[in-house]
C-alpha atoms as a PDB file:
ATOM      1  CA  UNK A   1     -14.934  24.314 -16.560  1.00  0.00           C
ATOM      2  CA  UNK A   2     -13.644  22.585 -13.424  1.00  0.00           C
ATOM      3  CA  UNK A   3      -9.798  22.568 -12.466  1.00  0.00           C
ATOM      4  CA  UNK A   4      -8.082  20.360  -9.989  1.00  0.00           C
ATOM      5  CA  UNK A   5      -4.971  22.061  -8.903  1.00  0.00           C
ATOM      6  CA  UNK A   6      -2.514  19.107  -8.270  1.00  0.00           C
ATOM      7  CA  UNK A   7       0.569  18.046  -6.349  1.00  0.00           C
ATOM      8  CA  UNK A   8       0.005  21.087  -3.288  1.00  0.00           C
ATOM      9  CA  UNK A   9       2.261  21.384  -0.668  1.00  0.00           C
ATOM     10  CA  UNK A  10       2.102  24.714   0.582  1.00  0.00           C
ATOM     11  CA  UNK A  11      -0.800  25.429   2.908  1.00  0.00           C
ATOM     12  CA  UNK A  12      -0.915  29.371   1.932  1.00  0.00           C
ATOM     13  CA  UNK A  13      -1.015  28.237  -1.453  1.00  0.00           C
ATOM     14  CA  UNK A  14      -3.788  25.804  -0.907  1.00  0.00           C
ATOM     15  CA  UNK A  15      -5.718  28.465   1.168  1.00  0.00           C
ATOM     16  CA  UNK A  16      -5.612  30.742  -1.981  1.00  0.00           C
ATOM     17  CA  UNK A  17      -7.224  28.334  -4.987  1.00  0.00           C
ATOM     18  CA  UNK A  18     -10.304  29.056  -4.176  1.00  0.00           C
ATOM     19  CA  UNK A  19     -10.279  32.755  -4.565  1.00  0.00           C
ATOM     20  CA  UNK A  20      -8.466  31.698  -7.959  1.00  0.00           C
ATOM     21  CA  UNK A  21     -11.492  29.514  -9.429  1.00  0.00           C
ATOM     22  CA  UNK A  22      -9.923  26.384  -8.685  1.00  0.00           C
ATOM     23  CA  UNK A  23     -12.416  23.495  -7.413  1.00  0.00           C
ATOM     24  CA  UNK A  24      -9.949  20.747  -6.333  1.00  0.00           C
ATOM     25  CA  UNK A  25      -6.742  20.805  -4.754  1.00  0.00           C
ATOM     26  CA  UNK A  26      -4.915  17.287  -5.318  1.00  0.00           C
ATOM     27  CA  UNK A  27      -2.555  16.156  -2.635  1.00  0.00           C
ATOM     28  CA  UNK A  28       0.064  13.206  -3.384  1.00  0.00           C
ATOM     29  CA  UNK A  29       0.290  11.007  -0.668  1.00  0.00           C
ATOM     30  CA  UNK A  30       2.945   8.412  -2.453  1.00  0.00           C
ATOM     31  CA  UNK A  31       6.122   8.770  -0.592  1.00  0.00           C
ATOM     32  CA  UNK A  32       8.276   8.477  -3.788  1.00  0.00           C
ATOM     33  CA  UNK A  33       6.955  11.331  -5.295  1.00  0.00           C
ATOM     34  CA  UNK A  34       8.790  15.266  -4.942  1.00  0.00           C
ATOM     35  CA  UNK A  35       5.423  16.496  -3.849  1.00  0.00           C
ATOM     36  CA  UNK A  36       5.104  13.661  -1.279  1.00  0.00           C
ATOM     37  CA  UNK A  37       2.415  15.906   0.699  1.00  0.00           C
ATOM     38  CA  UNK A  38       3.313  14.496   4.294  1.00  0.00           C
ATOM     39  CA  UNK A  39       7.160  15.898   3.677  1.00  0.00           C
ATOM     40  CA  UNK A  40       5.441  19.485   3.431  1.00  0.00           C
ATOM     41  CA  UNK A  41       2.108  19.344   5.936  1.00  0.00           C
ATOM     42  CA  UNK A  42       0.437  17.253   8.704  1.00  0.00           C
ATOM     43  CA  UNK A  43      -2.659  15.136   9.020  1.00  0.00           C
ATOM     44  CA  UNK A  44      -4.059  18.433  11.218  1.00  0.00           C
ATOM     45  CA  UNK A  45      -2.977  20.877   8.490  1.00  0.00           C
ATOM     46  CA  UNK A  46      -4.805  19.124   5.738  1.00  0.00           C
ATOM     47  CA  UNK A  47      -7.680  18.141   8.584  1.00  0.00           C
ATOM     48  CA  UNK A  48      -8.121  21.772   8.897  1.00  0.00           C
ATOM     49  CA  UNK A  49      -8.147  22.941   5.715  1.00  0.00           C
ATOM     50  CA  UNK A  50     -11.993  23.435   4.657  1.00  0.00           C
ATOM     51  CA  UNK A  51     -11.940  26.066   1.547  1.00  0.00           C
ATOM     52  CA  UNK A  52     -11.818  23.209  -1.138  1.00  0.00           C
ATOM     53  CA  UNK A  53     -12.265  19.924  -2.188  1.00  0.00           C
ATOM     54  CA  UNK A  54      -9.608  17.911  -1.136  1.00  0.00           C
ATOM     55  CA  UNK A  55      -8.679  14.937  -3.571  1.00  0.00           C
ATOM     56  CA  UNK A  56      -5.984  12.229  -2.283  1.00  0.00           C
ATOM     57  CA  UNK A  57      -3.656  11.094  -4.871  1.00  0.00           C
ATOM     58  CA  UNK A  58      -2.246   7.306  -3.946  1.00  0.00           C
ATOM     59  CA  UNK A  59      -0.419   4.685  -5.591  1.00  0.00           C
ATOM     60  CA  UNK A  60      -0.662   1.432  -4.994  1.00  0.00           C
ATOM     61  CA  UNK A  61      -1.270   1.593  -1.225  1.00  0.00           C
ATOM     62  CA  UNK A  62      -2.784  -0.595   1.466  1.00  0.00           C
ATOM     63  CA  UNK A  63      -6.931   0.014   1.950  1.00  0.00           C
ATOM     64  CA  UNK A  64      -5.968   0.337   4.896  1.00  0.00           C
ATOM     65  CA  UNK A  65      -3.422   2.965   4.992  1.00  0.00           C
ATOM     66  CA  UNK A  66      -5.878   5.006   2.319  1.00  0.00           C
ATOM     67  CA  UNK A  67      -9.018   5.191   4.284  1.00  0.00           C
ATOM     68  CA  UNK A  68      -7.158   6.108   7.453  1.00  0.00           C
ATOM     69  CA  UNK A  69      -5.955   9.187   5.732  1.00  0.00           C
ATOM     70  CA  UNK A  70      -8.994  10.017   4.103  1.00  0.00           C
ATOM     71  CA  UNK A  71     -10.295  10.304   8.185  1.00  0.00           C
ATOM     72  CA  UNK A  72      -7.462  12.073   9.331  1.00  0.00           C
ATOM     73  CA  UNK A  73      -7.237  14.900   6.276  1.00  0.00           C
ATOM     74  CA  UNK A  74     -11.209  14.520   5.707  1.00  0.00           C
ATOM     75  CA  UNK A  75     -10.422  13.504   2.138  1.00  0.00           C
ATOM     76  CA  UNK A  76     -13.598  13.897  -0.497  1.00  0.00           C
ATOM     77  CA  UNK A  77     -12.445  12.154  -2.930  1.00  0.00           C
ATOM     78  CA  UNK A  78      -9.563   9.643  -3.460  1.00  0.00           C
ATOM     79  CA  UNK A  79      -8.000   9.537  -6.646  1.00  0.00           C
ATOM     80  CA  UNK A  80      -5.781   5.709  -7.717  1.00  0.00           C
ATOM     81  CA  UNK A  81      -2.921   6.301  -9.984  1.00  0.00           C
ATOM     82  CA  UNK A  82      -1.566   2.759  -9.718  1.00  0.00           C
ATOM     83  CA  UNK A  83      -1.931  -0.620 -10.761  1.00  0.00           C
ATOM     84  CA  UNK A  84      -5.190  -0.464  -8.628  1.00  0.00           C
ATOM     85  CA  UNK A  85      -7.612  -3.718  -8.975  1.00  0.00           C
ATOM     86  CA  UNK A  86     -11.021  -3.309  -9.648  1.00  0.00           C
ATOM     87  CA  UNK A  87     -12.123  -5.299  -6.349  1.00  0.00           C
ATOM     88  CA  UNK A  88      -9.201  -2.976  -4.324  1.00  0.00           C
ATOM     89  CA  UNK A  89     -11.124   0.163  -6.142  1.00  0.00           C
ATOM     90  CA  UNK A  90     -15.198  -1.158  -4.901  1.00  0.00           C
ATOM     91  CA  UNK A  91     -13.742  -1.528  -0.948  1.00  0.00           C
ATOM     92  CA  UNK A  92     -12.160   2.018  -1.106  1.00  0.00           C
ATOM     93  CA  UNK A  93     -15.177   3.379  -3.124  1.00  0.00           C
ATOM     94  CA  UNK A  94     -17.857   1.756  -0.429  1.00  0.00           C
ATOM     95  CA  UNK A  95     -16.017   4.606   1.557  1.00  0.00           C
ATOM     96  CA  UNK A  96     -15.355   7.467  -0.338  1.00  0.00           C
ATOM     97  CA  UNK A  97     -15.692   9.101  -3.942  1.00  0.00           C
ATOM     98  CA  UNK A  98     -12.812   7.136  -6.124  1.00  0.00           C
ATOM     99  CA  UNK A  99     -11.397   8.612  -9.423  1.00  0.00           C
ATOM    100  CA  UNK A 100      -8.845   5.887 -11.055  1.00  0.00           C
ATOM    101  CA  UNK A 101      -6.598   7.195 -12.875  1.00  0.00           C
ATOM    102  CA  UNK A 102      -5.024   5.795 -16.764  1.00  0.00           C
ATOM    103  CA  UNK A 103      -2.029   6.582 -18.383  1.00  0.00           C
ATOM    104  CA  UNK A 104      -2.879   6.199 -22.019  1.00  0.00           C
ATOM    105  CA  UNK A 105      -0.163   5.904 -24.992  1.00  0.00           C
ATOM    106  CA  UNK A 106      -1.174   5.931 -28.444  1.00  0.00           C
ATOM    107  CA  UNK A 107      -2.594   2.692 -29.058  1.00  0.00           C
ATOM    108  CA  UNK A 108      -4.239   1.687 -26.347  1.00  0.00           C
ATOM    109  CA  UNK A 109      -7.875   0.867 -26.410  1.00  0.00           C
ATOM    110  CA  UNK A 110      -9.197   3.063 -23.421  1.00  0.00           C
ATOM    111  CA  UNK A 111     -12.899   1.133 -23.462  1.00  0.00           C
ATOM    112  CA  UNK A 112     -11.115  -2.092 -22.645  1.00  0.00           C
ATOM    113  CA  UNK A 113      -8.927  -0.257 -20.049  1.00  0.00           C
ATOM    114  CA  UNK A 114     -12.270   0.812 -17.986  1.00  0.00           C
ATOM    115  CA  UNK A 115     -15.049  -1.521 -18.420  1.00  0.00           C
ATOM    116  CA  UNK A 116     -13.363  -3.660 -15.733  1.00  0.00           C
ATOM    117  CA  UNK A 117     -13.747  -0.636 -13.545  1.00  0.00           C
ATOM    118  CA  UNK A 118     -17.347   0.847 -14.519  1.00  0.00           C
ATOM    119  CA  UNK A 119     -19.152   0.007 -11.781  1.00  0.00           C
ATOM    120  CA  UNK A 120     -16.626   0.596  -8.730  1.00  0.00           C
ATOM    121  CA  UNK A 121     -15.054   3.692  -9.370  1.00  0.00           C
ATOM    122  CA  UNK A 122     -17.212   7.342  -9.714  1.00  0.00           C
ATOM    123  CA  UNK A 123     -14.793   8.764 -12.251  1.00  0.00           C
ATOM    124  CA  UNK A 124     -11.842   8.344 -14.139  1.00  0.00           C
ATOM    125  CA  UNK A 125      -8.429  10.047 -15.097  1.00  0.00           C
ATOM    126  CA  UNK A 126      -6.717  10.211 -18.231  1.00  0.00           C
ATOM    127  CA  UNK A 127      -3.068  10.873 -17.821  1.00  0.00           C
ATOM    128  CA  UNK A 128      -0.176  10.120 -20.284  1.00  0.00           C
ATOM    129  CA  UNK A 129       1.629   6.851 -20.054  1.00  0.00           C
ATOM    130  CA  UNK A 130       5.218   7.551 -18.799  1.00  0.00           C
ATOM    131  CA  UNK A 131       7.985   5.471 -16.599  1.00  0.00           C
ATOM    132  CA  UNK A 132       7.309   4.564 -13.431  1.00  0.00           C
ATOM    133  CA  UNK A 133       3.810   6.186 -12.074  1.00  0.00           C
ATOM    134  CA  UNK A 134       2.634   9.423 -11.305  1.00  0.00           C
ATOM    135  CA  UNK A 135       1.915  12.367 -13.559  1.00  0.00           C
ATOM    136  CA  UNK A 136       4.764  12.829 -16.446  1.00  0.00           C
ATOM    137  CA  UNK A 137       4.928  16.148 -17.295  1.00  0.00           C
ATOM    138  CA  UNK A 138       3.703  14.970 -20.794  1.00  0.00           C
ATOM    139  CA  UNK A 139       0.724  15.884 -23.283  1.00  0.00           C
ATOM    140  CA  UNK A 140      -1.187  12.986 -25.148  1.00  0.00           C
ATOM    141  CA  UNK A 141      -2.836  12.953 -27.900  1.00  0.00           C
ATOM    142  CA  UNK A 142      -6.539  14.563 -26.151  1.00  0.00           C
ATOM    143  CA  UNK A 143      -8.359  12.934 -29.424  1.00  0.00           C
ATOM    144  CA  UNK A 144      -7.581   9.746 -28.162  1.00  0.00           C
ATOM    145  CA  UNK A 145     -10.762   9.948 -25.943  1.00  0.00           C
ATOM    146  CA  UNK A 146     -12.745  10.502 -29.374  1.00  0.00           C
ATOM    147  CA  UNK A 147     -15.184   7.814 -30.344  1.00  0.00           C
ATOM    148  CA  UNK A 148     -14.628   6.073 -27.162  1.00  0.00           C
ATOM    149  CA  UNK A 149     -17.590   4.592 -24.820  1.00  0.00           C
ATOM    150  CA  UNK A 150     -16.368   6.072 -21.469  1.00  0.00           C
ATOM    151  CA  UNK A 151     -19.040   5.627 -19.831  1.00  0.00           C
ATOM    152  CA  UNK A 152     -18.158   8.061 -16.750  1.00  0.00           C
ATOM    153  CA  UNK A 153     -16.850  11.588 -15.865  1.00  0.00           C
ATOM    154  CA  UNK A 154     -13.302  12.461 -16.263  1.00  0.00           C
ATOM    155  CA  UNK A 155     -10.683  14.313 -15.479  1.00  0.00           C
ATOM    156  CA  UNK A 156      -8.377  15.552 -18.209  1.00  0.00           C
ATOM    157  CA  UNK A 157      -4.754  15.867 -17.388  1.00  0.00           C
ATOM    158  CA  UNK A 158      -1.512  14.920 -18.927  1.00  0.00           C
ATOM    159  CA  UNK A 159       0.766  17.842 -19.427  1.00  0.00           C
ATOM    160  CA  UNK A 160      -2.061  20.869 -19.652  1.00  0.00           C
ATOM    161  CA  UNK A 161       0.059  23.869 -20.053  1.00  0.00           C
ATOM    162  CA  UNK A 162      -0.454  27.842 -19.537  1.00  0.00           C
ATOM    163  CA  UNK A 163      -1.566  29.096 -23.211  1.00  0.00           C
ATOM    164  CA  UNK A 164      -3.527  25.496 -23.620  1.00  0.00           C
ATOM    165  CA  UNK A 165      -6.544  27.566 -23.145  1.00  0.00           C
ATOM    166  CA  UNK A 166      -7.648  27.854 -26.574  1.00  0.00           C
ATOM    167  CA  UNK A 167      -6.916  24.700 -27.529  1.00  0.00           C
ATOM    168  CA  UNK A 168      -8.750  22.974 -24.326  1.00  0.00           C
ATOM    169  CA  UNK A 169     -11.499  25.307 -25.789  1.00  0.00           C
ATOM    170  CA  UNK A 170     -11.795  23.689 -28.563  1.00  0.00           C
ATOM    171  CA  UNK A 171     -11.560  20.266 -27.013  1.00  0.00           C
ATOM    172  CA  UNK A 172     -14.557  20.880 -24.771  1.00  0.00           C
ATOM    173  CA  UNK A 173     -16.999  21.588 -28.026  1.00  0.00           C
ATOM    174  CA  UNK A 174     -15.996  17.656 -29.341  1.00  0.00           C
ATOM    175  CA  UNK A 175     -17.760  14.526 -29.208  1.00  0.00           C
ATOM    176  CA  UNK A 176     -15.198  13.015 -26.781  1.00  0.00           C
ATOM    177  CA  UNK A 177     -15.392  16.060 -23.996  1.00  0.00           C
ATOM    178  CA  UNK A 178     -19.032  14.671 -23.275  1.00  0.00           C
ATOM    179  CA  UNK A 179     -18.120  13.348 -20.160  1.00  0.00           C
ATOM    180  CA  UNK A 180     -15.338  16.104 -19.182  1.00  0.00           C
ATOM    181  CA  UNK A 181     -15.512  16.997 -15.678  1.00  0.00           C
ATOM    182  CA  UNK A 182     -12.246  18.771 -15.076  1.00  0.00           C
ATOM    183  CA  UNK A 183      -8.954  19.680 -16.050  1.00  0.00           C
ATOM    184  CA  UNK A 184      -6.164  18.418 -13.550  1.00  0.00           C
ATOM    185  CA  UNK A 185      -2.820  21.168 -13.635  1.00  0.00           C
ATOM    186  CA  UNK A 186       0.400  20.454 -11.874  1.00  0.00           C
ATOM    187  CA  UNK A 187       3.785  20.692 -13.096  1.00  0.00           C
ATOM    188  CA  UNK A 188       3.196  23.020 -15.418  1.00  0.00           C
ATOM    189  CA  UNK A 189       2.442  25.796 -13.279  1.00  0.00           C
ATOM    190  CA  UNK A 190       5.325  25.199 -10.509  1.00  0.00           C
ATOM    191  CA  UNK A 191       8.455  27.042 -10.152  1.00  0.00           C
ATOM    192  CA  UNK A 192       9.457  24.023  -7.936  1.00  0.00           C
ATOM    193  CA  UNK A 193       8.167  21.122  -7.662  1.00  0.00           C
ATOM    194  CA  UNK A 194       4.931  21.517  -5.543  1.00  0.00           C
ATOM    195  CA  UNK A 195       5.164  25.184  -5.299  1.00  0.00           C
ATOM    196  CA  UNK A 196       2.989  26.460  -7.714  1.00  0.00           C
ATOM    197  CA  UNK A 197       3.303  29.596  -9.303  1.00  0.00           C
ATOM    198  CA  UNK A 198      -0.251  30.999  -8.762  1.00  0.00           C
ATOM    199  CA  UNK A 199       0.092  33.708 -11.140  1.00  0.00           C
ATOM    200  CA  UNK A 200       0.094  31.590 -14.072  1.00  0.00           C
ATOM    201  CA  UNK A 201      -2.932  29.232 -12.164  1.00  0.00           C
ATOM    202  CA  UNK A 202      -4.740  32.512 -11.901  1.00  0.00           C
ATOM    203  CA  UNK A 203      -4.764  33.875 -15.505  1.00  0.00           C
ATOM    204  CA  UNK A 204      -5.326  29.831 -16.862  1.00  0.00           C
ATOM    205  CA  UNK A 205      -8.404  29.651 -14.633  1.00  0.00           C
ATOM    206  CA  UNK A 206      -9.660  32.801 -15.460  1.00  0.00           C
ATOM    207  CA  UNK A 207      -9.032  32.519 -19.311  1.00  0.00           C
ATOM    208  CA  UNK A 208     -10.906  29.108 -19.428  1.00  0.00           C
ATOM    209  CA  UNK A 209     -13.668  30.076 -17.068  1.00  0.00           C
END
């Protein structure tokens, strides 16, 4: 099972996931947010930084402004935790791997959330809906995704905790973890926001490996 470590800010910390069993490191690039990456490293420090995928987390910002960092860090993938557009999603996507991200609260009906997107994004992101944007800190109900038509791979985040192993376990044998491609970690696992403690990342990884 994949993990995306998100929200890094230390560059000794990023240097260490893989070692760990992490596949992804996720850095935020929304200026609003505590783990604002920029406030912690440079363009040339991410640039540099070759040991992992690196997955750009924006919200709501210019094409522009998104594809110039995906040159200057050497982004692989860009992942769109906004209010996003489906034709804003196809120009960054002609460009680089996109994952759009969804917060999701009870009722929502997640087919009609991503057929608009289908064909312009690679994957998607299931996150729990909160105020304002960004990750909450939250769990959601996972059976949500069951009997859904998703249609693409996904990432699987929204409050994933240390001891959630068994549970995510369990998850991955169901009808709805078809299209599972990794399990996104942040808060969770800090003892500040954007310092991770990699102790806890470590035995997680391991125990779901």
């Amino acid at each position: 099972m994949r993990v995306k470590v998100c929200g890094m800010t230390q560059l000794n910390q990023v240097d260490q996931l893989e070692k760990l069993g992490a596949t992804f490191a996720g850095f935020i690039f929304y200026p609003r947010s505590p783990r604002y990456v920029l406030r912690y490293m440079t363009t040339t420090q991410l640039k540099k930084e070759n040991n992992i995928n690196k997955v750009g987390v924006f919200v709501n910002a210019g094409a522009d402004e998104v594809l110039q960092m995906v040159d200057e860090c050497r982004l692989h993938m860009v992942q769109l935790h906004g209010d996003e557009t489906p034709k804003y999603c196809e120009k960054i996507s002609d460009y680089v791997s996109v994952v759009k991200a969804f917060r999701l609260s009870d009722n929502d009906s997640i087919e009609w959330m991503v057929k608009p997107y289908m064909d312009v994004c690679d994957m998607f992101l299931f996150d729990t809906m909160g105020v304002g944007y960004g990750g909450t800190g939250k769990k959601f109900d996972w059976n949500l995704l069951n009997n859904q038509k998703i249609g693409k791979p996904y990432f699987l985040s929204g409050g994933i905790e240390p001891n959630d192993e068994t549970a995510l376990k369990e998850f991955s044998k169901s009808d709805a973890a078809k299209g599972l491609f990794a399990i996104d970690i942040n808060s969770q696992f800090e003892s500040s926001p954007g310092v991770k403690d990699l102790d806890k990342v470590s035995k997680f990884i391991s125990r779901i490996l």
